[in-house]
Protein backbone atom coordinates (compact mmCIF):
# COMPACT_ATOMS: atom_id res chain seq x y z
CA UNK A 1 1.14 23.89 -123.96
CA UNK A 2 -2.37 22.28 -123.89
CA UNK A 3 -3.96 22.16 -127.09
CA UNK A 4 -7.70 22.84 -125.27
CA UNK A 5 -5.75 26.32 -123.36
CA UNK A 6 -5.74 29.29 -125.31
CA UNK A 7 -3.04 31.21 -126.24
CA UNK A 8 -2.52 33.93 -123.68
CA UNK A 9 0.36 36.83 -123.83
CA UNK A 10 3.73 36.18 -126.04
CA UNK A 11 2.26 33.27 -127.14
CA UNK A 12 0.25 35.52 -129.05
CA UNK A 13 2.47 35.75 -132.66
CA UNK A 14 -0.43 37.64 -134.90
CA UNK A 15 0.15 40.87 -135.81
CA UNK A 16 -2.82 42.65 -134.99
CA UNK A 17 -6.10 41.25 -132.86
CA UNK A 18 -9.40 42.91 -131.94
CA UNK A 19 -9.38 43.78 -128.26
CA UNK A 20 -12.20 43.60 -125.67
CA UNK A 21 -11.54 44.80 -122.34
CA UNK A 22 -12.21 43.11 -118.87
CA UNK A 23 -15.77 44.27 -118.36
CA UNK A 24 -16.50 43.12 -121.80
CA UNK A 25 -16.22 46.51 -124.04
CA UNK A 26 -14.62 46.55 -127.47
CA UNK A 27 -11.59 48.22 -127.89
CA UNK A 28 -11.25 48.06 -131.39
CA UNK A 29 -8.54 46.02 -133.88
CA UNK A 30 -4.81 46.82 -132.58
CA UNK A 31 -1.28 45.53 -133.05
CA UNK A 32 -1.05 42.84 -130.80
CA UNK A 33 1.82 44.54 -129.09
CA UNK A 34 -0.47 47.38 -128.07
CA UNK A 35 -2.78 45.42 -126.63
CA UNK A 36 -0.03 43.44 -125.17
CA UNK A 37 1.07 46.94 -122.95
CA UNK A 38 -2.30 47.63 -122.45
CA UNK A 39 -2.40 44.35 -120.51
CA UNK A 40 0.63 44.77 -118.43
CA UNK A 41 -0.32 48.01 -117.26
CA UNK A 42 -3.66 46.72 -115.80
CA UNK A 43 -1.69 43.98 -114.30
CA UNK A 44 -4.26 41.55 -116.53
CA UNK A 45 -2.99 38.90 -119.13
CA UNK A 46 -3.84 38.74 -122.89
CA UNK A 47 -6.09 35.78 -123.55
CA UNK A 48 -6.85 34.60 -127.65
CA UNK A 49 -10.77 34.16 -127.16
CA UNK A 50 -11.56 33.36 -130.59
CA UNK A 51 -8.27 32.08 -132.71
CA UNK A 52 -9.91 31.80 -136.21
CA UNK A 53 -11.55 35.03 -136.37
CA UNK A 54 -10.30 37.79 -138.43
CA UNK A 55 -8.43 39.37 -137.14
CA UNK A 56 -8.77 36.94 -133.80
CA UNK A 57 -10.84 38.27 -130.82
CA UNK A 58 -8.38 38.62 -127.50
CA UNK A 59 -9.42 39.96 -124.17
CA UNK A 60 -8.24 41.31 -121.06
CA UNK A 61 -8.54 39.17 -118.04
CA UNK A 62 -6.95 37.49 -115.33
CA UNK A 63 -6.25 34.29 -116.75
CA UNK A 64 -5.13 32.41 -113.15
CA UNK A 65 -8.30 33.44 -111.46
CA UNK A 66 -10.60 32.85 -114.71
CA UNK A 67 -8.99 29.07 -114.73
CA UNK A 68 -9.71 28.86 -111.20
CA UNK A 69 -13.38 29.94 -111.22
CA UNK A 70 -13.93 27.57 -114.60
CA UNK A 71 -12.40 24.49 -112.86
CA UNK A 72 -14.62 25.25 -109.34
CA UNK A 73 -17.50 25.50 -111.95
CA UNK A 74 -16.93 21.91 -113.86
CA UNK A 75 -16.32 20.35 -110.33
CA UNK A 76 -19.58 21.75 -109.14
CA UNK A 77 -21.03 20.17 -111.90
CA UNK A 78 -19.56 16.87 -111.45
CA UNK A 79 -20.59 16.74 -107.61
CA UNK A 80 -24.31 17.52 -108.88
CA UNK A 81 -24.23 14.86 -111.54
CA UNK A 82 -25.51 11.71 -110.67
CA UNK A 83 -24.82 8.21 -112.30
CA UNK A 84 -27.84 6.16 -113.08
CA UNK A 85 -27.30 2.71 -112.32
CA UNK A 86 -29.99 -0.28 -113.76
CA UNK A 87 -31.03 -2.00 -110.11
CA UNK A 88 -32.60 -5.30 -110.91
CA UNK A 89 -36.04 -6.76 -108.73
CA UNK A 90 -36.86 -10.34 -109.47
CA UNK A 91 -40.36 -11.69 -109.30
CA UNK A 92 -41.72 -15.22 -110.34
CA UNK A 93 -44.67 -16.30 -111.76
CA UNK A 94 -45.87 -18.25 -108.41
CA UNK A 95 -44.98 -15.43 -106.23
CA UNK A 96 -46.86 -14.69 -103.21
CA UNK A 97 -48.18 -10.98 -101.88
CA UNK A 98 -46.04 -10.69 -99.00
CA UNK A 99 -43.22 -11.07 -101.31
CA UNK A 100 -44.44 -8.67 -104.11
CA UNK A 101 -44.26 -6.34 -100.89
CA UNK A 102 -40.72 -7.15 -100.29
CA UNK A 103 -39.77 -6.52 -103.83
CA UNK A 104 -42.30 -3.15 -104.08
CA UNK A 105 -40.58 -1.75 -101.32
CA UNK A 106 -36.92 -2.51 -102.91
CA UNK A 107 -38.42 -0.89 -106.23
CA UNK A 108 -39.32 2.08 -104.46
CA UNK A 109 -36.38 3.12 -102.63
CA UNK A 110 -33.95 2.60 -105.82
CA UNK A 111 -36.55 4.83 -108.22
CA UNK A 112 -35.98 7.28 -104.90
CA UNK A 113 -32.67 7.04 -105.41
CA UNK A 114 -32.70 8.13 -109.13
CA UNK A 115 -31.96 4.39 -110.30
CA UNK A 116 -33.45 2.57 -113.25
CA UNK A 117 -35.51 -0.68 -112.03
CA UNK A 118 -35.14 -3.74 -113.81
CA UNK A 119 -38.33 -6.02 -113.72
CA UNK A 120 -38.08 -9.58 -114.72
CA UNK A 121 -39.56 -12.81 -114.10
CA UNK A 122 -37.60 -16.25 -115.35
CA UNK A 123 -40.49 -18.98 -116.30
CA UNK A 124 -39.59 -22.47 -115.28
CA UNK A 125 -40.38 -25.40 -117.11
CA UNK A 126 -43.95 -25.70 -118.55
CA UNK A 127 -44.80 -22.05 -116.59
CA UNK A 128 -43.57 -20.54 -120.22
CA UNK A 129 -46.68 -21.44 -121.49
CA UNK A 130 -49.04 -19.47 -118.90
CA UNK A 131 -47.21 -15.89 -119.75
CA UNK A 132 -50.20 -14.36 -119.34
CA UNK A 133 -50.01 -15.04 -115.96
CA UNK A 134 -46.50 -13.39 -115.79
CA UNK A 135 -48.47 -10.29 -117.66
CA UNK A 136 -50.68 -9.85 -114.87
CA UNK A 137 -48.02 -9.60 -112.37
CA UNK A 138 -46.19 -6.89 -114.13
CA UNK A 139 -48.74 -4.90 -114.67
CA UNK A 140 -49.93 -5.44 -111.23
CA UNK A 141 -46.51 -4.18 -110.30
CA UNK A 142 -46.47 -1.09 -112.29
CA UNK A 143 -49.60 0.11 -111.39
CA UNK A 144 -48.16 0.12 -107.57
CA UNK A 145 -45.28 1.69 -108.53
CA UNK A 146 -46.83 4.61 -110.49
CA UNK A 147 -46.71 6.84 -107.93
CA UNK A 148 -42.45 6.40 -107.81
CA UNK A 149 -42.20 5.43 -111.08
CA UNK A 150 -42.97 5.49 -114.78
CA UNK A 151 -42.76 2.80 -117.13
CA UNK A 152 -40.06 3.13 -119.81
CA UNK A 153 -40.57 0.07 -121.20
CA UNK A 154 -43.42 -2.57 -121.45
CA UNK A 155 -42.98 -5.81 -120.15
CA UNK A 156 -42.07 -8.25 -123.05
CA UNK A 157 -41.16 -11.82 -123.24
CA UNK A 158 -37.11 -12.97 -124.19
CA UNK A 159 -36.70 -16.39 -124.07
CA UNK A 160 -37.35 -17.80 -120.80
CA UNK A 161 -37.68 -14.14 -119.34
CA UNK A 162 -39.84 -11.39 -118.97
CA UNK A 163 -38.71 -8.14 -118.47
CA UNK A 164 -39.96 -4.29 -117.94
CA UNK A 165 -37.84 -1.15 -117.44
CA UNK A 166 -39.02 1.59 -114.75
CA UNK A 167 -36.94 4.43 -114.38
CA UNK A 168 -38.08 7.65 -111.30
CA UNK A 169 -40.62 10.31 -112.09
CA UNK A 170 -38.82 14.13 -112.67
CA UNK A 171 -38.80 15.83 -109.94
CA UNK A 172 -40.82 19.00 -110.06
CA UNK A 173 -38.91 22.11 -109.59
CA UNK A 174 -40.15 24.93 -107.41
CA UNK A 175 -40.92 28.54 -108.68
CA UNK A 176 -37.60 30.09 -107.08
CA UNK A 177 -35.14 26.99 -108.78
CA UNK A 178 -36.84 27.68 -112.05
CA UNK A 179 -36.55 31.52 -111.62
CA UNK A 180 -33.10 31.05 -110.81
CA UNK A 181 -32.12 28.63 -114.22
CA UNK A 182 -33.54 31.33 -115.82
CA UNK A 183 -31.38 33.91 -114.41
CA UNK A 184 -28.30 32.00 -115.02
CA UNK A 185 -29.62 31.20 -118.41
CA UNK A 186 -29.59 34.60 -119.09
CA UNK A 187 -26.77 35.95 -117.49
CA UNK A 188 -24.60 33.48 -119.46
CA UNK A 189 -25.86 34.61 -122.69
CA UNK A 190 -25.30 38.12 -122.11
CA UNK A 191 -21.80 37.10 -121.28
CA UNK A 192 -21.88 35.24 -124.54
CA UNK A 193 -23.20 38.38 -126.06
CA UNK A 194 -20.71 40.70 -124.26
CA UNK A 195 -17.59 38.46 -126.02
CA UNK A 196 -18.35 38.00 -129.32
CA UNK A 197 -16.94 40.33 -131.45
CA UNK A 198 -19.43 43.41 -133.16
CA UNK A 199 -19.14 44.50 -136.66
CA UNK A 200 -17.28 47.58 -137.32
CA UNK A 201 -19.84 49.98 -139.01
CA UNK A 202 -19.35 50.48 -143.05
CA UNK A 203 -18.61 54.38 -143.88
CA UNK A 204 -21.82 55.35 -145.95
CA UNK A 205 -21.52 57.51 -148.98
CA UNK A 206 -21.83 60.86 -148.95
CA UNK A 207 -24.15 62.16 -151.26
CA UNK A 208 -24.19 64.06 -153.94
CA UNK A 209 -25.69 67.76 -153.28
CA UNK A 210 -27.06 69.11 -156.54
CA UNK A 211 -26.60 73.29 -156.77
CA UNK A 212 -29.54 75.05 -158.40
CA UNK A 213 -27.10 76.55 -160.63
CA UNK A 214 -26.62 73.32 -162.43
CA UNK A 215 -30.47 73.36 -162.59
CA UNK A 216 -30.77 76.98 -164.41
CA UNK A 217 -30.58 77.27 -168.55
């Protein structure tokens, strides 16, 4: 068995468990083979939930179609993840404006993309000593870019090299895709909610009912 599945049905060896049925309700603590009946007669498997509780947590559920709907879920998930790469734009320190519109446009469609944009500019011979000039091209750059783009990190010198780091703005989510995190949000935390096991309520004390007899001389 896979250490990350949970125990589900005879695999179950504890003597007693606290139940919750398919629609979330607590049954209660049990003997495990109880609950283990109770399961075959809704045609639904037993499913350890919580293995280090006391007694542990199980519920009723199919486990097939609950591994199904988890695995569609993560591969959702994965198809809506994106990798960010690092896309790299070179510029020099001699370059000329129908270039910078070249590279600008490059820039652009990879911060569209969701990439990172390397900047950099490599200084040849005596040019190292007119950075400044360098300085003025990047942030010539990044103030064209601002509208794609933010800067992540300044430009600074290394060695022979000057580099920046742009990476794309967020996109701004509408009022129904926020609405609708929120739901989901939500909805998962009331399943949450519906799972974890409640505390029993403690008996209270009776008390003590004085008779007025025991209050007469």
């Amino acid at each position: 068995m896979d250490i990350n599945e949970p125990m589900i049905n005879e695999e179950i060896r504890d003597r007693e468990v606290r139940l919750i049925d398919s629609e979330g309700n607590q049954l209660g603590v049990m003997p495990t083979k109880q609950a283990l009946e109770m399961a075959e007669e809704a045609g639904l498997d037993l499913v350890k939930i919580v293995a280090n509780a006391q007694p542990p947590v199980c519920k009723l559920m199919d486990y097939d179609k609950h591994r199904y709907e988890q695995s569609k879920r993560e591969r959702d998930l994965r198809k809506n993840q994106r990798i960010v790469t690092l896309k790299e734009v070179q510029l020099s320190a001699t370059i000329e404006e129908n270039d910078v519109q070249t590279k600008f446009r490059n820039a652009v469609k990879f911060l569209q993309d969701g990439d990172k944009v390397k900047v950099s500019i490599r200084f040849r011979g005596r040019q190292i000593a007119h950075a400044d000039i360098g300085m003025k091209i990047m942030e010539d750059f990044a103030s064209r870019i601002e509208e794609y783009g933010i800067v992540e990190r300044r430009p600074s010198l290394e060695g022979r090299h000057m580099i920046m780091i742009l990476g794309p703005k967020a996109e701004k989510k509408s009022f129904a895709e926020k609405s609708k995190e929120r739901k989901e949000k939500n909805a998962s935390k009331q399943a949450e909610q519906n799972e974890a096991p409640k505390a029993e309520p403690k008996p209270q004390p009776k008390k003590k009912v004085r008779r007025e007899s025991e209050n007469m001389i």
